[in-house]
PDB file of N, CA and C in Angstrom:
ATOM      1  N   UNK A   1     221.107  63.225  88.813  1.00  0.00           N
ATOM      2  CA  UNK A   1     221.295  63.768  87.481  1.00  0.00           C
ATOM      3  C   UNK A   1     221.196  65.288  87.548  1.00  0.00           C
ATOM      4  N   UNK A   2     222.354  65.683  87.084  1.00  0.00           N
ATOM      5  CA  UNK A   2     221.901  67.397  86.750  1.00  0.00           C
ATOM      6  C   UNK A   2     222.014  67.752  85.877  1.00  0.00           C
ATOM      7  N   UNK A   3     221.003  68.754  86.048  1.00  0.00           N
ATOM      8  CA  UNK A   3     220.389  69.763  84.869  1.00  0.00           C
ATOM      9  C   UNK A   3     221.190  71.207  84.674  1.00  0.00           C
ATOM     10  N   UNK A   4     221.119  71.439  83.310  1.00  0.00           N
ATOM     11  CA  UNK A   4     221.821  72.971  83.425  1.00  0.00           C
ATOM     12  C   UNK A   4     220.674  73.593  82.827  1.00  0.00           C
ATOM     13  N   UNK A   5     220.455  75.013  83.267  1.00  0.00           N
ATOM     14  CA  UNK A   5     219.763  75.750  82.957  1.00  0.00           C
ATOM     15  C   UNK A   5     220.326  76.851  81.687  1.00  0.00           C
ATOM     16  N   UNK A   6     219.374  77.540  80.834  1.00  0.00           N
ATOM     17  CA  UNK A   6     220.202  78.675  80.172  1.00  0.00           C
ATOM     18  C   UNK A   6     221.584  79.438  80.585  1.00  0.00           C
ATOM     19  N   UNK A   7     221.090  79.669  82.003  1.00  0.00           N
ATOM     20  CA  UNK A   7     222.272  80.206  82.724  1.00  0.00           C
ATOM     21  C   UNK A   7     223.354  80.068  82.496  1.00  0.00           C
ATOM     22  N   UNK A   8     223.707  78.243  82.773  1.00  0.00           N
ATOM     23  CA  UNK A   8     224.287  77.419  83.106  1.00  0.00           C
ATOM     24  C   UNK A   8     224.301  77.317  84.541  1.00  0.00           C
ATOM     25  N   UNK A   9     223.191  77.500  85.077  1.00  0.00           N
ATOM     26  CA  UNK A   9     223.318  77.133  86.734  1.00  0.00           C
ATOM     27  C   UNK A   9     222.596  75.479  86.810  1.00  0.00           C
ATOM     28  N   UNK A  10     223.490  74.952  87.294  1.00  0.00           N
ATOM     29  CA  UNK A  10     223.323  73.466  88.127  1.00  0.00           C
ATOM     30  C   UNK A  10     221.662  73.158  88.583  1.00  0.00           C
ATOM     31  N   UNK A  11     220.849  72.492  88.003  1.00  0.00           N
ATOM     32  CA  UNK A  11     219.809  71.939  88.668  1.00  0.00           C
ATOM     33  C   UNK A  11     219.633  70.568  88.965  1.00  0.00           C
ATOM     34  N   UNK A  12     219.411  70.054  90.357  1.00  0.00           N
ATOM     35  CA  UNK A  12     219.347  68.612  90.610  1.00  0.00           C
ATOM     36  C   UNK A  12     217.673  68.227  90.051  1.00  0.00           C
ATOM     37  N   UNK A  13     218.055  66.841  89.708  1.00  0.00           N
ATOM     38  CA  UNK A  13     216.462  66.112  89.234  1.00  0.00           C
ATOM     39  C   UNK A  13     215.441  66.314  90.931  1.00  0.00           C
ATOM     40  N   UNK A  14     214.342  66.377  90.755  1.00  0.00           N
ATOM     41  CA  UNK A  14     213.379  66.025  92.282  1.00  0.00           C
ATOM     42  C   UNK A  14     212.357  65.468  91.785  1.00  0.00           C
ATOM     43  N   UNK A  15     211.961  64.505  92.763  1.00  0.00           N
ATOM     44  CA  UNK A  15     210.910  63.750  92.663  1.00  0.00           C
ATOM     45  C   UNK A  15     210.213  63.845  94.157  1.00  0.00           C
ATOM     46  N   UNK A  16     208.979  63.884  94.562  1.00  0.00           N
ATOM     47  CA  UNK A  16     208.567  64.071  95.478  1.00  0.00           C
ATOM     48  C   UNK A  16     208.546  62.813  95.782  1.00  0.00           C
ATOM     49  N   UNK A  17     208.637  62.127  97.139  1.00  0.00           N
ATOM     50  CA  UNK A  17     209.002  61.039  97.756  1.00  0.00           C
ATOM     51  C   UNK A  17     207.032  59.965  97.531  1.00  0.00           C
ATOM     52  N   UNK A  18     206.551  60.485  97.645  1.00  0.00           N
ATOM     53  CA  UNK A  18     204.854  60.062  97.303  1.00  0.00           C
ATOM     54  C   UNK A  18     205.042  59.633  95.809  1.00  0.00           C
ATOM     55  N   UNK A  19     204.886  60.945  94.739  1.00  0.00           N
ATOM     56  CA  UNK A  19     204.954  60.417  93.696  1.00  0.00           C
ATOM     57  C   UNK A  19     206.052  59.130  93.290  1.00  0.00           C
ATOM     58  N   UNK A  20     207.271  58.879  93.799  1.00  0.00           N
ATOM     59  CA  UNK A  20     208.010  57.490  93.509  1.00  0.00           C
ATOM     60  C   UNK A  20     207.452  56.532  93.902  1.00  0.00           C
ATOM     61  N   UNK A  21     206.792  56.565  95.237  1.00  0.00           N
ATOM     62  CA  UNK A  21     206.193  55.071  95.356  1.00  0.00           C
ATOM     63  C   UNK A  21     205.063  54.621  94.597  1.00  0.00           C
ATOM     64  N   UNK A  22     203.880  55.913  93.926  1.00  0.00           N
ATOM     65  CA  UNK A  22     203.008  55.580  93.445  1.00  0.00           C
ATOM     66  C   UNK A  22     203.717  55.091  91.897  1.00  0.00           C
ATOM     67  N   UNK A  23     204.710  55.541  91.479  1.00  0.00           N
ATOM     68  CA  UNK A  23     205.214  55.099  90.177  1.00  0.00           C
ATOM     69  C   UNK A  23     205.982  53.583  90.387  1.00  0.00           C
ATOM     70  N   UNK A  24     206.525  53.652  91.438  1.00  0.00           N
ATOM     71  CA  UNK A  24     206.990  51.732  91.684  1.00  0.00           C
ATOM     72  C   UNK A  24     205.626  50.866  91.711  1.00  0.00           C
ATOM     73  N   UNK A  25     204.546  51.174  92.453  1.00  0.00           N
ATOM     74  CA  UNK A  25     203.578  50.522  92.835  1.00  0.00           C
ATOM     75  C   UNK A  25     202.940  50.466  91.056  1.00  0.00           C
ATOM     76  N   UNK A  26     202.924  51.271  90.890  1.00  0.00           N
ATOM     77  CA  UNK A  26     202.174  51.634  89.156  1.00  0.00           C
ATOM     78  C   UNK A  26     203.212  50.556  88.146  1.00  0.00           C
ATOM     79  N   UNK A  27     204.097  50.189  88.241  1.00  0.00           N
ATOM     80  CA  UNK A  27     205.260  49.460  87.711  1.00  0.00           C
ATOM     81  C   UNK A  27     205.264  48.214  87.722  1.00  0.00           C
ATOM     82  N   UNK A  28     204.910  47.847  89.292  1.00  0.00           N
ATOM     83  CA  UNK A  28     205.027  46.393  90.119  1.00  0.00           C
ATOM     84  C   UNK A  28     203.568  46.029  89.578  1.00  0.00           C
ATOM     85  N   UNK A  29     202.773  46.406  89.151  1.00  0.00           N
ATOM     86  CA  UNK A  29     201.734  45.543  89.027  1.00  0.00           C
ATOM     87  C   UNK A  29     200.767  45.995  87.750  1.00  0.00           C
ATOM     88  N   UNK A  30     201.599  46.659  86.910  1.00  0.00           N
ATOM     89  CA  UNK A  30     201.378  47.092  85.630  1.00  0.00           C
ATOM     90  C   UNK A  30     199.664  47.622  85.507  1.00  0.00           C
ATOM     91  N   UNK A  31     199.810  49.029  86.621  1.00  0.00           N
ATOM     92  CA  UNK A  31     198.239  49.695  86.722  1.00  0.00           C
ATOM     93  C   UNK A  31     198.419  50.955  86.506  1.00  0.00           C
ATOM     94  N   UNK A  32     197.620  51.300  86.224  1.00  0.00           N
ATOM     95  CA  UNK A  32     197.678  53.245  86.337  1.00  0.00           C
ATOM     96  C   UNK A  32     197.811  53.855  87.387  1.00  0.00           C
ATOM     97  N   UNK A  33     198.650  54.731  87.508  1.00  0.00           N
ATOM     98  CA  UNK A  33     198.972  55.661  88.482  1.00  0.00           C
ATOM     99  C   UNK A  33     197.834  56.263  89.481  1.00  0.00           C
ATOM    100  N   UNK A  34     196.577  56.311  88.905  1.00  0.00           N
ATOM    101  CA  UNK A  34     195.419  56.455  89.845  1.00  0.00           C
ATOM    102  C   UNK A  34     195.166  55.276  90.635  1.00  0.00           C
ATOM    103  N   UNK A  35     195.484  54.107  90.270  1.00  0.00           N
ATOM    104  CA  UNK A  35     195.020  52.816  91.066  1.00  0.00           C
ATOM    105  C   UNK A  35     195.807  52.561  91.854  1.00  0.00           C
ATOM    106  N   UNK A  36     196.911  52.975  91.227  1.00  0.00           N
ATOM    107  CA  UNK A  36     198.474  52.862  92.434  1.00  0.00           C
ATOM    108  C   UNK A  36     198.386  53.665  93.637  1.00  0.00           C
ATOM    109  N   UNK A  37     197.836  55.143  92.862  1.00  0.00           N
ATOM    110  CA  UNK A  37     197.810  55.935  94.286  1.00  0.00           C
ATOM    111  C   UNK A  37     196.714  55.554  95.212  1.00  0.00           C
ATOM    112  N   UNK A  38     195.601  54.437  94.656  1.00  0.00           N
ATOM    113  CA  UNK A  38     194.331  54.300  95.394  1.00  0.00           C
ATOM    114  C   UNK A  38     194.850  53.036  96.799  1.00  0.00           C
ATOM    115  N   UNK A  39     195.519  52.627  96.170  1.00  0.00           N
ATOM    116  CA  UNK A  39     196.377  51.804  96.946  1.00  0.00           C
ATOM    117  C   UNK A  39     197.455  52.143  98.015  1.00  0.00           C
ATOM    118  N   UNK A  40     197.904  52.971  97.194  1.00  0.00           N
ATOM    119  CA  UNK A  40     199.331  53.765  98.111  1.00  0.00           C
ATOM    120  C   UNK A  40     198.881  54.395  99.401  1.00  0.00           C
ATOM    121  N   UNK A  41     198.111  55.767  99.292  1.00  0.00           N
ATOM    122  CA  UNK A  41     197.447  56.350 100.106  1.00  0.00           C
ATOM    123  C   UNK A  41     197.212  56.456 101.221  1.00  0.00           C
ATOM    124  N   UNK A  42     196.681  55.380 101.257  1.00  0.00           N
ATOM    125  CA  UNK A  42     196.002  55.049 103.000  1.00  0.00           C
ATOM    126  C   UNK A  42     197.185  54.390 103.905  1.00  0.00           C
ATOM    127  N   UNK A  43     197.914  53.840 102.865  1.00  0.00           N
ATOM    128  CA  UNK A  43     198.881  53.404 104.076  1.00  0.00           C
ATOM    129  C   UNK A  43     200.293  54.608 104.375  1.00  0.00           C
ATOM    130  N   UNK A  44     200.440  55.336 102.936  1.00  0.00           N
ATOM    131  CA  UNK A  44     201.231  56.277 103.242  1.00  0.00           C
ATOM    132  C   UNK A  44     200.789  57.630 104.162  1.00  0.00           C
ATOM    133  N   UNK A  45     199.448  58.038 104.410  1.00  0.00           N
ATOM    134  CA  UNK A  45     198.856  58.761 105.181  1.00  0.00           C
ATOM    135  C   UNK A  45     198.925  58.270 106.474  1.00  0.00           C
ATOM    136  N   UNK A  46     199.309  57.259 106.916  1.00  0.00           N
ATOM    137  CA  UNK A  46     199.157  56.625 108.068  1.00  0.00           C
ATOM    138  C   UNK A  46     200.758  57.295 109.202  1.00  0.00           C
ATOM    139  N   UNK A  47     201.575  57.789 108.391  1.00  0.00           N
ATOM    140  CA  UNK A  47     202.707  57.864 108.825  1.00  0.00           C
ATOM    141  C   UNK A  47     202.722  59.757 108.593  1.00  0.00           C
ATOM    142  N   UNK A  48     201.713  60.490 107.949  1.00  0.00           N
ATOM    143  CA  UNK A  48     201.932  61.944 108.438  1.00  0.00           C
ATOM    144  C   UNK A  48     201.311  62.263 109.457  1.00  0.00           C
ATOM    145  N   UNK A  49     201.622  63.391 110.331  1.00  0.00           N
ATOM    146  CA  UNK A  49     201.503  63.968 111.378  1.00  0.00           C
ATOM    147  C   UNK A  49     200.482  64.870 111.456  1.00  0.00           C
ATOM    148  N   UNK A  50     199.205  64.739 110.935  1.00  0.00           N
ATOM    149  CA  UNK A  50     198.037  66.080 110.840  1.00  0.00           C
ATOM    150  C   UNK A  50     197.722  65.861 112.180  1.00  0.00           C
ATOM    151  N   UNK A  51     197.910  67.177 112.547  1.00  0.00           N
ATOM    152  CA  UNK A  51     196.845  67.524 113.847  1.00  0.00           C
ATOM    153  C   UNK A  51     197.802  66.770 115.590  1.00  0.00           C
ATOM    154  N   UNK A  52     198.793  66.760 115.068  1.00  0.00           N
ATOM    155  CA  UNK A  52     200.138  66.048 116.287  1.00  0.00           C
ATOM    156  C   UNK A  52     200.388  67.403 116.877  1.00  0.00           C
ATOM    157  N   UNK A  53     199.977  67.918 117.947  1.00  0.00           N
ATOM    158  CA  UNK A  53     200.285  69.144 118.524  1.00  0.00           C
ATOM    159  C   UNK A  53     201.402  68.885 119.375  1.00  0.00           C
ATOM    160  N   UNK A  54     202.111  67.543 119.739  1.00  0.00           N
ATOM    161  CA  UNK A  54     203.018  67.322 120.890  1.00  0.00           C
ATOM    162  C   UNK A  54     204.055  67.638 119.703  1.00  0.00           C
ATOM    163  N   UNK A  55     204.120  66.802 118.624  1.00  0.00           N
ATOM    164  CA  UNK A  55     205.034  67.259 117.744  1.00  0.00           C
ATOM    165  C   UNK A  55     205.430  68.484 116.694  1.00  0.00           C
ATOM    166  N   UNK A  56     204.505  69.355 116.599  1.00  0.00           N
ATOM    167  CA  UNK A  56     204.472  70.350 116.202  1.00  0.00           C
ATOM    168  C   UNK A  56     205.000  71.096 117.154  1.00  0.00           C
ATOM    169  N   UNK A  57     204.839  71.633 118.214  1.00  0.00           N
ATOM    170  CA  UNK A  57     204.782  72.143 119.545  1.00  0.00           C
ATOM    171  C   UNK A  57     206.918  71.975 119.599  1.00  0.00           C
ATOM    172  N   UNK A  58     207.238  70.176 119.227  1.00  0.00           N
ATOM    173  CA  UNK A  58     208.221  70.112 119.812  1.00  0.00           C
ATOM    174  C   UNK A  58     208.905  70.909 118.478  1.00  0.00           C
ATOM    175  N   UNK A  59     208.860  70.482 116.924  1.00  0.00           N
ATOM    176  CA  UNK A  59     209.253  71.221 116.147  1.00  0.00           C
ATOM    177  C   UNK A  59     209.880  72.607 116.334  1.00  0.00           C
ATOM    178  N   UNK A  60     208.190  73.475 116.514  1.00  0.00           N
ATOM    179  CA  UNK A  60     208.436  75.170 116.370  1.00  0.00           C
ATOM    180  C   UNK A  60     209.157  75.367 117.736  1.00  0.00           C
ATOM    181  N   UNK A  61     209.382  74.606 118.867  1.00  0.00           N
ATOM    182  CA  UNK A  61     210.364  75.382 120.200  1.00  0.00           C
ATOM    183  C   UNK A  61     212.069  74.817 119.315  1.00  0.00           C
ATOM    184  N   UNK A  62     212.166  73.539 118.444  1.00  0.00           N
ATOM    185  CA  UNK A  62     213.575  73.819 118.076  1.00  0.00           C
ATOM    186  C   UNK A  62     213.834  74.835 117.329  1.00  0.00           C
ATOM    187  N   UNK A  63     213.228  75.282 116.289  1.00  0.00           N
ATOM    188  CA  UNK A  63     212.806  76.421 115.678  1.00  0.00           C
ATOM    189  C   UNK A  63     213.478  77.676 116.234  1.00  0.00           C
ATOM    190  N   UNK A  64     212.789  77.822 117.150  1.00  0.00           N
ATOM    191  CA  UNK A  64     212.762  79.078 117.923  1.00  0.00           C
ATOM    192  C   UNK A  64     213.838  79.263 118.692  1.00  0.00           C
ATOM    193  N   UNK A  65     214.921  77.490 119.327  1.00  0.00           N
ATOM    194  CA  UNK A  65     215.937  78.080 120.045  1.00  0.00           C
ATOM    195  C   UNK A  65     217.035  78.248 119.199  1.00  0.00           C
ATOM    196  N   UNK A  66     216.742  77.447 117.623  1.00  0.00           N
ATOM    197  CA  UNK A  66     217.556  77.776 116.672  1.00  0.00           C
ATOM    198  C   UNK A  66     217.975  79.596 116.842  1.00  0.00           C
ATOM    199  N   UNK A  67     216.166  80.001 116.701  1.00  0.00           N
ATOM    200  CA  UNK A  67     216.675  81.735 116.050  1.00  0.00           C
ATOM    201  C   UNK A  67     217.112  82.333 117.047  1.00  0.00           C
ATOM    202  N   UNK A  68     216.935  81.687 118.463  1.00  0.00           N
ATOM    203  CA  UNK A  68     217.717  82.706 119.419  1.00  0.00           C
ATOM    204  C   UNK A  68     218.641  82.538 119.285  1.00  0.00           C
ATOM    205  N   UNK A  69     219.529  81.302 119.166  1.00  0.00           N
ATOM    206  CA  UNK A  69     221.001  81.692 119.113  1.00  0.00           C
ATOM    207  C   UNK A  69     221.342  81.996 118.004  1.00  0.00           C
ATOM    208  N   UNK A  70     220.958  82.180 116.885  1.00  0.00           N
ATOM    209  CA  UNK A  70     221.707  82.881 115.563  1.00  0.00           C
ATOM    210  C   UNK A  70     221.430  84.264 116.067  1.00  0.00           C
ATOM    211  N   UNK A  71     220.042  84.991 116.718  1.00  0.00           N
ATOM    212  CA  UNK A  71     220.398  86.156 116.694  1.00  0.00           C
ATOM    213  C   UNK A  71     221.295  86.751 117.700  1.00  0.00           C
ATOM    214  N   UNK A  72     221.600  85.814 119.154  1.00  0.00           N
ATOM    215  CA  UNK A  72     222.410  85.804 119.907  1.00  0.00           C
ATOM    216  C   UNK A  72     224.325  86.042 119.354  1.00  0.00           C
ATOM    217  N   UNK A  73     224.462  85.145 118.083  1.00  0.00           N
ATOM    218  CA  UNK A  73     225.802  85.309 117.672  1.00  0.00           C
ATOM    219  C   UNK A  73     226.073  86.476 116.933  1.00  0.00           C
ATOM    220  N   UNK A  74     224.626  86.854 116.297  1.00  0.00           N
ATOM    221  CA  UNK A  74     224.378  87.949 115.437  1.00  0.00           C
ATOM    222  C   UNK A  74     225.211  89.538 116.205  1.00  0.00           C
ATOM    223  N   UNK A  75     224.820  89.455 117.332  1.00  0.00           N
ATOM    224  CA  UNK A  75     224.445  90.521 118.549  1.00  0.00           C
ATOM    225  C   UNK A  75     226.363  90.543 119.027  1.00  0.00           C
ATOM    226  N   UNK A  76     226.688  89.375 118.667  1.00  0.00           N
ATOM    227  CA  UNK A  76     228.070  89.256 119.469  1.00  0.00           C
ATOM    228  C   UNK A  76     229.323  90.116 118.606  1.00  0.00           C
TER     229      UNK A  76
END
């Protein structure tokens, strides 16, 4: 769905991917959004990456060979 602004510049709807499941879960079993998220939580935390240094590590080197070659084409 988009939004227009005063402007008239184009804004898309966002929903943060957390908050939808706690609102399906809040839906599916007709609870409040605090009980949903008490539920949600632990299993959706199970799948972020805190403290993954192999993957961080691999992240910031794509990162980085990204900016060499943009500044490499930059240079050309």
């Amino acid at each position: 769905m988009a939004l227009i602004d005063e402007n008239g510049h184009y804004e898309s709807k966002f929903e943060f991917p957390l908050w939808k499941i706690i609102k399906k879960r809040a839906q599916e079993k007709d609870i409040s959004y605090l009980q949903a998220s008490i539920e949600v939580l632990p299993e959706y935390e199970k799948g972020i990456r805190y403290r993954d240094t192999a993957y961080e590590e691999e992240v910031i080197g794509k990162r980085l060979k990204e900016m060499a070659e943009l500044v490499q084409r930059a240079q050309r």
